[in-house]
Protein backbone atom coordinates (compact mmCIF):
# COMPACT_ATOMS: atom_id res chain seq x y z
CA UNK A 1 129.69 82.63 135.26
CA UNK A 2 130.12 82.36 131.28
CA UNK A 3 131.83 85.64 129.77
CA UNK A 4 133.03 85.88 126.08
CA UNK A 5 135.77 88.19 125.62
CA UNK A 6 134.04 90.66 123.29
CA UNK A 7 136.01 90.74 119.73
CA UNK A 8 137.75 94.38 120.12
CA UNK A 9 139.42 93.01 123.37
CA UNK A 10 140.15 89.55 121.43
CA UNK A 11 141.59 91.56 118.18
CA UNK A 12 143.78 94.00 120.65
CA UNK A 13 145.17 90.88 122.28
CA UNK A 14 146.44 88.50 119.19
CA UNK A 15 148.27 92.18 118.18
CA UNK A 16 150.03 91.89 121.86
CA UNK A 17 150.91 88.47 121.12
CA UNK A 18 152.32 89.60 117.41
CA UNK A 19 154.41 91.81 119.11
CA UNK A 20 156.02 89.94 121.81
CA UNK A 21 154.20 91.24 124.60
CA UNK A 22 152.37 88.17 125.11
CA UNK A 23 153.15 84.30 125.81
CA UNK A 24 153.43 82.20 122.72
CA UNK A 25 150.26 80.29 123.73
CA UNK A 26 147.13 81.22 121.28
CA UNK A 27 145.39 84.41 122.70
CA UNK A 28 142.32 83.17 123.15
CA UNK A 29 144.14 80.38 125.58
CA UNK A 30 145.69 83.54 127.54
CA UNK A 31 142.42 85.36 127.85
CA UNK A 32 140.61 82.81 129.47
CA UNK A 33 143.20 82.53 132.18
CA UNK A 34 142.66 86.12 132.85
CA UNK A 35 139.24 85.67 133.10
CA UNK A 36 139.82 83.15 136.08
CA UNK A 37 140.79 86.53 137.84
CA UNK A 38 137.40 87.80 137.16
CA UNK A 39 135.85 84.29 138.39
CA UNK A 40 137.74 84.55 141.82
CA UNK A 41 137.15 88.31 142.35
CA UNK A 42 133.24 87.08 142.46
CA UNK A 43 133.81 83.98 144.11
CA UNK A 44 135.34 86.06 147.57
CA UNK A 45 135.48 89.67 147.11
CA UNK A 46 132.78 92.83 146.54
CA UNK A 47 133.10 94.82 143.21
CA UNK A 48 136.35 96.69 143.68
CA UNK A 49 136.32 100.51 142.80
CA UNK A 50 139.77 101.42 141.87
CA UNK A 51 141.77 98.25 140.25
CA UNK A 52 145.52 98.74 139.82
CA UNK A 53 147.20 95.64 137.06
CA UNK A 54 150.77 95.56 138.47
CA UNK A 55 153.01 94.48 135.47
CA UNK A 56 150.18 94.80 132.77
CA UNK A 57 152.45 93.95 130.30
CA UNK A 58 150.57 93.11 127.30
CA UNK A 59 147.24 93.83 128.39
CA UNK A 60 146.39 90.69 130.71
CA UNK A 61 144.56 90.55 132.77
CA UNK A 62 143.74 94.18 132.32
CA UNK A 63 142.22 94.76 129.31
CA UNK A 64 140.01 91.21 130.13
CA UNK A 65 138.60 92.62 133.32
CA UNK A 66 137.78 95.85 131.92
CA UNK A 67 134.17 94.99 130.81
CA UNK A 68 133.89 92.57 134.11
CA UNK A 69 134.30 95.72 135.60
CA UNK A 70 132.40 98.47 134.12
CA UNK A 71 131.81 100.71 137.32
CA UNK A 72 135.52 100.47 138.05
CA UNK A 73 138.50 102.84 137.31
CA UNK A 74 141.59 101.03 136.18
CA UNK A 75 145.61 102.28 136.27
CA UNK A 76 147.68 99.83 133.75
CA UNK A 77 151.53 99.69 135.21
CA UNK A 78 154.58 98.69 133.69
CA UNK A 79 157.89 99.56 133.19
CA UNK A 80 158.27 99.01 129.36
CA UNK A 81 158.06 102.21 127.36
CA UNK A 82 156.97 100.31 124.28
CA UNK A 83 154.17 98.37 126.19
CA UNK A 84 152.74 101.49 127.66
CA UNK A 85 152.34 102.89 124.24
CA UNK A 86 150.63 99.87 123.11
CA UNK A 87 147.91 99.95 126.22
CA UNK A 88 147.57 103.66 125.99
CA UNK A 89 146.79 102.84 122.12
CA UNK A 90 144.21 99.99 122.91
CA UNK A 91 142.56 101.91 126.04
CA UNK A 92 142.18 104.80 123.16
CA UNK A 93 140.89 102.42 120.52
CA UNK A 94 138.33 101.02 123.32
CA UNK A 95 137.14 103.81 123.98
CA UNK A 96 137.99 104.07 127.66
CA UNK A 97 140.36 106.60 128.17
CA UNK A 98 137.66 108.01 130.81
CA UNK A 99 138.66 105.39 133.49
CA UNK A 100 141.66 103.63 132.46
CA UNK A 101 144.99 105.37 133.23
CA UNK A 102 148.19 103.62 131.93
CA UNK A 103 151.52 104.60 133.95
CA UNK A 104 154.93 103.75 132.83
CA UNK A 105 157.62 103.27 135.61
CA UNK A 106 159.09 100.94 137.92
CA UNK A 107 156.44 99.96 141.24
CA UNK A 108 159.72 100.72 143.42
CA UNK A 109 158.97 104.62 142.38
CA UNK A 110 155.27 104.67 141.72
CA UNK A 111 154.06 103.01 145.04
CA UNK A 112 155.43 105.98 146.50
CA UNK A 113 153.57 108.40 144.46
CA UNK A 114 150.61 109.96 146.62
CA UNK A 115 148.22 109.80 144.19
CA UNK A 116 148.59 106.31 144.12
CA UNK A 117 150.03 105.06 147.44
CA UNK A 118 147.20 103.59 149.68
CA UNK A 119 144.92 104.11 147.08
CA UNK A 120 143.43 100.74 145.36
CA UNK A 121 140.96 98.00 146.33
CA UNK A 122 142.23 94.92 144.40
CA UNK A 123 145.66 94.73 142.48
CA UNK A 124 145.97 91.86 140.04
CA UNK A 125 149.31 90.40 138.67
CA UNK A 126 150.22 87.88 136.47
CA UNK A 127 153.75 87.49 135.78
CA UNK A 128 155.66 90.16 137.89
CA UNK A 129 158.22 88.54 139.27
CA UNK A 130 158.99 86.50 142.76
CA UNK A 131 156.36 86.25 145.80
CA UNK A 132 158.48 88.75 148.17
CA UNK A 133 159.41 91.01 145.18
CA UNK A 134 155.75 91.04 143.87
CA UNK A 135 154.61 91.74 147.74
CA UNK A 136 156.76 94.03 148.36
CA UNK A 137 156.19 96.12 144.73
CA UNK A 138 152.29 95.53 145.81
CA UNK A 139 151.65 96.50 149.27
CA UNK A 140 152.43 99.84 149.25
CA UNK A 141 149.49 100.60 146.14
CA UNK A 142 147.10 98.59 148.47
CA UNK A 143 144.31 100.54 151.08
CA UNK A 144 143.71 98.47 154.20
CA UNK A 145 140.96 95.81 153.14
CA UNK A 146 142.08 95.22 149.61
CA UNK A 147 143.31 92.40 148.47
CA UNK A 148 146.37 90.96 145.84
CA UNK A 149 145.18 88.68 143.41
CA UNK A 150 148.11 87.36 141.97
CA UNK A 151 148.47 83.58 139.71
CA UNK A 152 149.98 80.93 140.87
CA UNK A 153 152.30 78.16 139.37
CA UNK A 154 150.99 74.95 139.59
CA UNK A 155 153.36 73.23 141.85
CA UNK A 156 154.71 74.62 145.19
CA UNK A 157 152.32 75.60 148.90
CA UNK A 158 151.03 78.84 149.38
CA UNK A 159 152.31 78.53 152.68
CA UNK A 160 155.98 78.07 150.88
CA UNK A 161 155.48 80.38 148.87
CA UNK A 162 153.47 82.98 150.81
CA UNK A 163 155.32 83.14 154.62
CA UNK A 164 153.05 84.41 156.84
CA UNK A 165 155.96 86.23 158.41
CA UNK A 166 157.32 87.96 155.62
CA UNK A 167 153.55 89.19 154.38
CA UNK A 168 153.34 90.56 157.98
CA UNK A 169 156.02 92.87 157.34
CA UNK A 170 154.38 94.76 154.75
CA UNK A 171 150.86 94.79 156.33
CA UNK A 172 149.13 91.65 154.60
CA UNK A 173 147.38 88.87 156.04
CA UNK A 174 148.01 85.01 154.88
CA UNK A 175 147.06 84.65 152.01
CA UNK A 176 144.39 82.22 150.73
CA UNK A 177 144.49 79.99 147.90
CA UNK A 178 141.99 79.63 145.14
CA UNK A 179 141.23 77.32 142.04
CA UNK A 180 139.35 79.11 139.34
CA UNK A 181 140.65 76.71 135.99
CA UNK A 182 144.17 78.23 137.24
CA UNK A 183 145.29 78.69 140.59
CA UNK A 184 145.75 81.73 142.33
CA UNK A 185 146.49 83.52 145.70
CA UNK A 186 144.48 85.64 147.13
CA UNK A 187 146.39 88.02 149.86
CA UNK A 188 144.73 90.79 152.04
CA UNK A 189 145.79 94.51 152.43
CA UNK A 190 144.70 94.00 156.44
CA UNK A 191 147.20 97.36 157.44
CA UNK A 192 148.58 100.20 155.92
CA UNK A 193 152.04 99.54 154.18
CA UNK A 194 154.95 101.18 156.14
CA UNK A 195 156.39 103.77 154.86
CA UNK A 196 159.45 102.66 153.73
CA UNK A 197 158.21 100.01 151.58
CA UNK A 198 158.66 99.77 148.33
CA UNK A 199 162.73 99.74 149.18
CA UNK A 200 164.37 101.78 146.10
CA UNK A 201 164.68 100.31 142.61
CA UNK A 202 165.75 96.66 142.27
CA UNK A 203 166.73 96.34 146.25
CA UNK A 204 163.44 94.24 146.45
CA UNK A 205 164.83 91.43 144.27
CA UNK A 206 168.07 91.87 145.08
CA UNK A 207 167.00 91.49 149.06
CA UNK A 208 164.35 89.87 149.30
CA UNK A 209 161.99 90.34 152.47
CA UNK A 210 161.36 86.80 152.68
C-alpha cells in the first residue's frame, strides 16, 4: 500500500507547519504518519462514506486522506478561528469545496448539532486531547457501526488507556489496537451515543468519564 502525498497536499502542509499549526518535525515526516491512518482504515474497515477529522488542526490527517478517499465527504473540525480559515483556504485551493466542509467550534457544541450528531462512519484524531475527553467529544458524531481511529503514544495499554467501562458509557465497544509505522486505536461506534453526551463545554476535561 505505497501512496505519495501528491505535491499540492505536500506544499499546503509545510505552509501549516510555517504557521504554527503543525509539529516542528519536517512535513513530509508528519504526513506519513497520517497516512498510517489511511493504512489501518484498509487493513480493518470498508471505505467510509462520511469522515469527520475531530481537531483537524493543521490539516492532518485530513487533508492526507482526502485523495485516499475520493468517494468520501469530509467535515474538518476545530475550534481555532485562524486554523479554520487556513483549511477553508486549502480545501478552496484543492479544489474540493464540493465534499469537504470545514466547521469551527468546540465538539462539546457541534456533536449536538443534528446535522451532524449520529451522522459519520469513521472519525479520525490526532492530537485532541485525553482518551475520556477525546471519547466523550467523539461518540456523539459517531452512527452505530463506525469506528474512532485515533493515534496512540507509544508507551502505555490500550486497556489503560481505553477502559472498557468508561467506553461503555458512551456506546463504544473495546477498542482494538493497531500498528501501522505508528500505533493507533481503533474503537467501535457499537450504540447510539446518549443523549446527553457531549456534557457542555470543558466539563469533559474537567470530569472526566473515566
Amino acid at each position: 500500500m505505497d501512496f505519495t502525498v501528491p505535491a499540492p497536499i505536500s506544499a499546503l502542509l509545510e505552509r501549516s507547519r510555517e504557521l504554527g499549526f503543525l509539529g516542528p518535525q519536517p512535513a513530509a515526516h508528519q504526513a506519513e504518519h497520517a497516512l498510517g491512518f489511511w493504512r489501518a482504515v484498509e487493513s480493518r474497515l470498508d471505505s467510509p462514506a462520511r469522515i469527520l477529522d475531530l481537531g483537524s488542526g493543521g490539516g492532518l490527517p485530513g487533508l492526507v486522506l482526502l485523495p485516499l478517499f475520493p468517494q468520501a465527504q469530509f467535515t474538518l473540525l476545530d475550534g481555532s478561528v485562524k486554523r479554520c480559515e487556513f483549511l477553508a483556504e486549502a480545501i478552496e485551493e484543492l479544489d474540493e469545496a464540493g465534499r469537504v466542509e470545514v466547521r469551527c467550534g468546540r465538539a462539546e457544541d457541534l456533536g449536538h448539532e443534528t446535522s451532524l450528531r449520529g451522522s459519520f462512519e469513521l472519525v479520525v484524531a490526532r492530537s485532541f486531547g485525553a482518551p475520556a475527553v477525546l471519547a466523550e467529544c467523539t461518540a456523539p458524531f459517531l452512527a452505530p457501526g463506525g469506528h474512532l481511529l485515533v493515534s496512540e503514544p507509544p508507551e502505555g495499554t490500550i486497556e489503560e488507556r481505553w477502559p472498557i467501562a468508561g467506553l461503555a458509557l458512551l456506546g463504544m465497544g473495546p477498542a482494538e489496537l493497531i500498528e501501522q509505522g505508528s500505533r493507533f486505536a481503533l474503537i467501535p461506534q457499537v450504540a447510539s451515543c446518549a443523549d446527553r453526551y457531549p456534557r457542555r463545554t470543558g466539563v469533559p476535561a474537567k470530569r472526566p468519564l473515566f
